[in-house]
Protein backbone atom coordinates (compact mmCIF):
# COMPACT_ATOMS: atom_id res chain seq x y z
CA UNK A 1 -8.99 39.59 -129.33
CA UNK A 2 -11.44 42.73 -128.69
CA UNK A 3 -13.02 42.95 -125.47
CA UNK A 4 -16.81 43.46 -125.45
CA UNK A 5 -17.38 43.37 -122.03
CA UNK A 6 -16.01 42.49 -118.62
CA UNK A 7 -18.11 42.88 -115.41
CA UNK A 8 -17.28 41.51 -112.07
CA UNK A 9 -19.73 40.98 -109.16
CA UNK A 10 -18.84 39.78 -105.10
CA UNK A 11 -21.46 36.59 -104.25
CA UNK A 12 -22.36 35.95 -100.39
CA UNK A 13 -21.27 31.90 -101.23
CA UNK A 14 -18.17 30.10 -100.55
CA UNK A 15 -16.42 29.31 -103.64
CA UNK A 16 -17.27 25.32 -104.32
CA UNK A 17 -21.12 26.25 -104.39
CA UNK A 18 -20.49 29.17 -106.28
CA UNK A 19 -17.94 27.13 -109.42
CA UNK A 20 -20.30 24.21 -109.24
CA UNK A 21 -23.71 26.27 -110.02
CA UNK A 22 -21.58 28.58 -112.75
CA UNK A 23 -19.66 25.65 -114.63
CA UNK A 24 -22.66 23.74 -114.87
CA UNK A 25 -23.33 25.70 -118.14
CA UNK A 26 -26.75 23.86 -118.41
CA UNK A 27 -27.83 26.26 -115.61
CA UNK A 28 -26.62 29.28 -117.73
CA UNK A 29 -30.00 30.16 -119.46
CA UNK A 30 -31.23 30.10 -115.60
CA UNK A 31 -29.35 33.63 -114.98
CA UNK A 32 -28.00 34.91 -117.98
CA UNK A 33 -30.43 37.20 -120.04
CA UNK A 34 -31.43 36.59 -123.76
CA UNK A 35 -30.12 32.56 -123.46
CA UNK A 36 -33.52 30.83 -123.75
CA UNK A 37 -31.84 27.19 -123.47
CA UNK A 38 -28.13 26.41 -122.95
CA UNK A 39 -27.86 22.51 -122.86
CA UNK A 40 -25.03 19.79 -123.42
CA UNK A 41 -24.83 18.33 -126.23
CA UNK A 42 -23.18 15.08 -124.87
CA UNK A 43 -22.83 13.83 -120.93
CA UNK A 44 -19.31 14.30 -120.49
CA UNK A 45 -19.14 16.00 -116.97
CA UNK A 46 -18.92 19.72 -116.56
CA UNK A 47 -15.55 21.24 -117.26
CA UNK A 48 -14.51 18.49 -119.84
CA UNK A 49 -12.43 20.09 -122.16
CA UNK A 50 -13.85 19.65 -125.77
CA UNK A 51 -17.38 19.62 -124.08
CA UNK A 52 -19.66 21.19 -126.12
CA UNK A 53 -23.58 22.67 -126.04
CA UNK A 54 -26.38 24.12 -127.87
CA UNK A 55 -27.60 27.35 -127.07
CA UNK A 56 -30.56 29.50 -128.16
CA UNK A 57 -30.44 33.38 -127.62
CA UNK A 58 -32.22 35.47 -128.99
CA UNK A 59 -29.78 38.28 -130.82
CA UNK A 60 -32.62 40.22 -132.83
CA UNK A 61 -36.42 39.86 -132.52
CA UNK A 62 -38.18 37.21 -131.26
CA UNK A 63 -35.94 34.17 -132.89
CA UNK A 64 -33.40 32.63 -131.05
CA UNK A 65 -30.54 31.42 -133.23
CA UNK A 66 -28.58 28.20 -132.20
CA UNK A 67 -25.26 28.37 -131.98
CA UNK A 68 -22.59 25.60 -130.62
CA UNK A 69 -20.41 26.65 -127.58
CA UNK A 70 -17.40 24.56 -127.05
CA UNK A 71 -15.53 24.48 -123.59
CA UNK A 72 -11.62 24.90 -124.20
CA UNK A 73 -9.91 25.60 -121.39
CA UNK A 74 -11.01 24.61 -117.87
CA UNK A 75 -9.31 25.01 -113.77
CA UNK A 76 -11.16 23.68 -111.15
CA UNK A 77 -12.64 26.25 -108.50
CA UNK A 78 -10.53 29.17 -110.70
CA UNK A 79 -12.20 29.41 -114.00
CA UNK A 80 -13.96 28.45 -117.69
CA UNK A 81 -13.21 29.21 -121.15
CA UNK A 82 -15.66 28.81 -123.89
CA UNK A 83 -16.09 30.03 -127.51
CA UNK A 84 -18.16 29.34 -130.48
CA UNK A 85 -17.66 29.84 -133.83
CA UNK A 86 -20.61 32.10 -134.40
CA UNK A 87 -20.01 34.63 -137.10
CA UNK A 88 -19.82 37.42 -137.13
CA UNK A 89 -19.21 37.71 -133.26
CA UNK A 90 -16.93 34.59 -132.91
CA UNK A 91 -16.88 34.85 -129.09
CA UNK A 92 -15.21 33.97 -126.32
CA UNK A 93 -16.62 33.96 -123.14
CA UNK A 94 -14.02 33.35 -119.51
CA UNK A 95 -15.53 33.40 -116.16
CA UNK A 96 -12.85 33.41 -113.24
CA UNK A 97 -13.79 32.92 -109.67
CA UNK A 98 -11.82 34.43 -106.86
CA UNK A 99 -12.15 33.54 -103.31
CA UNK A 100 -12.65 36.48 -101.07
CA UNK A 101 -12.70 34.47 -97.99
CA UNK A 102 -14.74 31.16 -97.16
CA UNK A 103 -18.15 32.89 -97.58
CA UNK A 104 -17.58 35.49 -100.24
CA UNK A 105 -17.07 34.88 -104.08
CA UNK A 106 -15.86 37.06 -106.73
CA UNK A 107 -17.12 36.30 -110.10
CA UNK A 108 -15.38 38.15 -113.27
CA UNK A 109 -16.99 37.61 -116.02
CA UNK A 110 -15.28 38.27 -119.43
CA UNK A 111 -16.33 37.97 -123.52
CA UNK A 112 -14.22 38.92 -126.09
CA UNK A 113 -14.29 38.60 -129.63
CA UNK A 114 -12.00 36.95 -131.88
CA UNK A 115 -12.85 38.97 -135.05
CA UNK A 116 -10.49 40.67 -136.30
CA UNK A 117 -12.33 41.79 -139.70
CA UNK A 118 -12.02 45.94 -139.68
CA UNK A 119 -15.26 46.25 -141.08
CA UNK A 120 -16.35 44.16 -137.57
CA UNK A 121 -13.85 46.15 -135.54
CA UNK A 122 -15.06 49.94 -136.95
CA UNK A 123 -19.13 48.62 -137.57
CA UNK A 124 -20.46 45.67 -135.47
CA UNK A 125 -18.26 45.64 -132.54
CA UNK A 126 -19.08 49.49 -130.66
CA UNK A 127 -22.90 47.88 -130.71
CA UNK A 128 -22.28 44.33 -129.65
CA UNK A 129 -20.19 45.80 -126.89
CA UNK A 130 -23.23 47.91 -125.69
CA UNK A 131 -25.34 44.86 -126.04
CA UNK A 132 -23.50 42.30 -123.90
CA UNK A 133 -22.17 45.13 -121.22
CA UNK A 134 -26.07 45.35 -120.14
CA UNK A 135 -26.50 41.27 -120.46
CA UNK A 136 -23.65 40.78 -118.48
CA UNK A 137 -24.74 43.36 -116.00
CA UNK A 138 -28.21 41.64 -115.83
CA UNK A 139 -26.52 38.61 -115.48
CA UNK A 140 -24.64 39.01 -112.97
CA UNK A 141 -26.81 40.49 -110.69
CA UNK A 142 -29.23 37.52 -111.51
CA UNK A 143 -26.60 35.69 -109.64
CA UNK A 144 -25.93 37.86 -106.77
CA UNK A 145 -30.06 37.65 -106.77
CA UNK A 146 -29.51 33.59 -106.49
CA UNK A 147 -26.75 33.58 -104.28
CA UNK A 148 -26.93 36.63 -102.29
């Protein structure tokens, strides 16, 4: 895997507030920039492993392309795994929550690429990492916005 970004962020909210709002992925589109609608695609509950939904972001221009995200691995009140099989990116996105103490949360947000294509590696990857450094910046200080 290739790392495209990683970017961590401290939230004034005690960790069960925090894991619910974040692993609700329905809520993602809320906070994270570029998603224009991130919903389930069945009503299994939140963290079901296999769990998959539909989101819209817009990559180029003003079209937002659909692409399935899948849940695959999932800890209660530590983290989520997702990925998608959305060429030529084929990402994988982990978000791990770390208690600082009862009223602080650490968030550290990860996506990574599972591409291991060398025209991807020496072309498409140095821009996609550029691109998703400054979402997940935005995005994370969305939060930190939300929660305080």
């Amino acid at each position: 895997m290739h790392r495209l970004a990683q970017e961590s962020i401290c939230l004034n909210a005690a960790l069960p507030e925090v894991f619910k709002y974040v692993t609700d992925l329905n809520n993602f589109s809320e906070w994270f920039p570029e998603v224009q609608e991130f919903k389930e695609t069945h009503s299994s509950p939140a963290g079901t492993i296999g769990k998959t939904y539909a989101e819209k972001v817009f990559l180029e221009g003003d079209t937002a392309t659909e692409i399935i995200v899948e849940v695959v691995e999932y800890v209660e009140d530590e983290k989520i795994v997702t990925q998608a099989e959305f060429n030529p990116l084929l990402p994988r996105m982990e978000i791990n929550f770390i208690p600082v103490n009862t009223t602080i949360t650490e968030i550290i947000w990860n996506m990574d690429s599972r591409n291991e294509e060398e025209d991807f590696l020496r072309n498409t990857l140095p821009m996609m990492q550029s691109i998703i450094s400054e979402r997940a910046n935005k995005g994370l200080t969305n939060l930190k916005i939300k929660f305080g």
